[in-house]
Protein backbone atom coordinates (compact mmCIF):
# COMPACT_ATOMS: atom_id res chain seq x y z
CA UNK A 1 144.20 123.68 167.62
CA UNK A 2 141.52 121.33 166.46
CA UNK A 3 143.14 118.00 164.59
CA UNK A 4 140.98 115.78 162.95
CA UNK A 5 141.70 112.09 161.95
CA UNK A 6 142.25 111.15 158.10
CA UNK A 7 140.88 107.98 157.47
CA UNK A 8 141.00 107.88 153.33
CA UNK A 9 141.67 110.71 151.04
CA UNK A 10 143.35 114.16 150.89
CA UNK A 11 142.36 116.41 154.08
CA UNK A 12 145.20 119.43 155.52
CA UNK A 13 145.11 121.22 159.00
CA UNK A 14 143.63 124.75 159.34
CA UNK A 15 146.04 127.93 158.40
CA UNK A 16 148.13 128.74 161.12
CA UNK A 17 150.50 132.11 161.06
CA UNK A 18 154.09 132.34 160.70
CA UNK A 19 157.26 134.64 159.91
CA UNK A 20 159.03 133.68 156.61
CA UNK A 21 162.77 134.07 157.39
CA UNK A 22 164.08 132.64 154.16
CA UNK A 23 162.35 132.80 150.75
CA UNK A 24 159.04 130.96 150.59
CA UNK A 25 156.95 129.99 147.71
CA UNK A 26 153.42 130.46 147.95
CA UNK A 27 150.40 129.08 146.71
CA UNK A 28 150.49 132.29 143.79
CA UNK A 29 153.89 130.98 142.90
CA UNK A 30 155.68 134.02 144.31
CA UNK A 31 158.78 134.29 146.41
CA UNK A 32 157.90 135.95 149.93
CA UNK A 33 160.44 136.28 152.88
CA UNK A 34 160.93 138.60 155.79
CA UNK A 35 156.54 138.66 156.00
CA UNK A 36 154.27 137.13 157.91
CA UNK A 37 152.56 134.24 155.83
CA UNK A 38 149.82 131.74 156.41
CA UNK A 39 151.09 128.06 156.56
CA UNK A 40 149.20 124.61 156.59
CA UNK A 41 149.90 120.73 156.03
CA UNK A 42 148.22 118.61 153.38
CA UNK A 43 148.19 115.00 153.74
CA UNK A 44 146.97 112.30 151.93
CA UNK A 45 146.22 108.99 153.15
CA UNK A 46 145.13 105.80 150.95
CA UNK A 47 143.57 102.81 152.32
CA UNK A 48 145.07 101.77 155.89
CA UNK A 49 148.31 102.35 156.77
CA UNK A 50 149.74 104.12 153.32
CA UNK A 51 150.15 107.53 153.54
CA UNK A 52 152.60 110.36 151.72
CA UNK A 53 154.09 112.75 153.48
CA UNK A 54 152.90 116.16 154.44
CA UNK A 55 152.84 119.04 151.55
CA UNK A 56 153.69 122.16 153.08
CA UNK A 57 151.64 125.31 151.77
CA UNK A 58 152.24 128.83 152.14
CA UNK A 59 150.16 131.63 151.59
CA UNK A 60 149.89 135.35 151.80
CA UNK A 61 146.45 136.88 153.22
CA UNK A 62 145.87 138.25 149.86
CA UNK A 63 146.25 134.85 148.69
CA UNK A 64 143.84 133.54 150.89
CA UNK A 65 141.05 136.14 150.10
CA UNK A 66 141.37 135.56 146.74
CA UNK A 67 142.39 131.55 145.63
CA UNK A 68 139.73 129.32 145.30
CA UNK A 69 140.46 126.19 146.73
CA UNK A 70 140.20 124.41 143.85
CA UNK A 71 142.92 126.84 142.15
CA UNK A 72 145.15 125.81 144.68
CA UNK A 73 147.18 122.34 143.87
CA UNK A 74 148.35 120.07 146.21
């Protein structure tokens, strides 16, 4: 997995699969469990040292083919 460092701004690791056990919102707004789903962090850093914590996203590969990413809010 390639990681890359955030130095100012808004910047989120690659997609990565996974199996959603429990119910899952995704990026559509839907409710998705017992599928496989696309997951990735979004983090935002400001300045040095100030940082929020990681958004989690989830997605569906439908999802993926067919959100712009500037439909999708962090």
């Amino acid at each position: 997995m390639e990681y890359t460092i955030i130095e100012d701004g808004a910047d989120c690791y690659p997609w990565h699969e996974v199996f959603a056990w429990l119910p899952t919102k995704t990026i559509s707004g839907k409710m998705v469990w017992g599928k496989k789903l696309f997951k990735r962090k979004v983090w935002v850093v400001w300045g040095t040292g100030f940082h929020m914590e990681p958004e989690t996203q989830y997605a569906t590969a439908f999802d993926l083919l067919t959100y712009e990413e500037e439909k999708i809010t962090y």
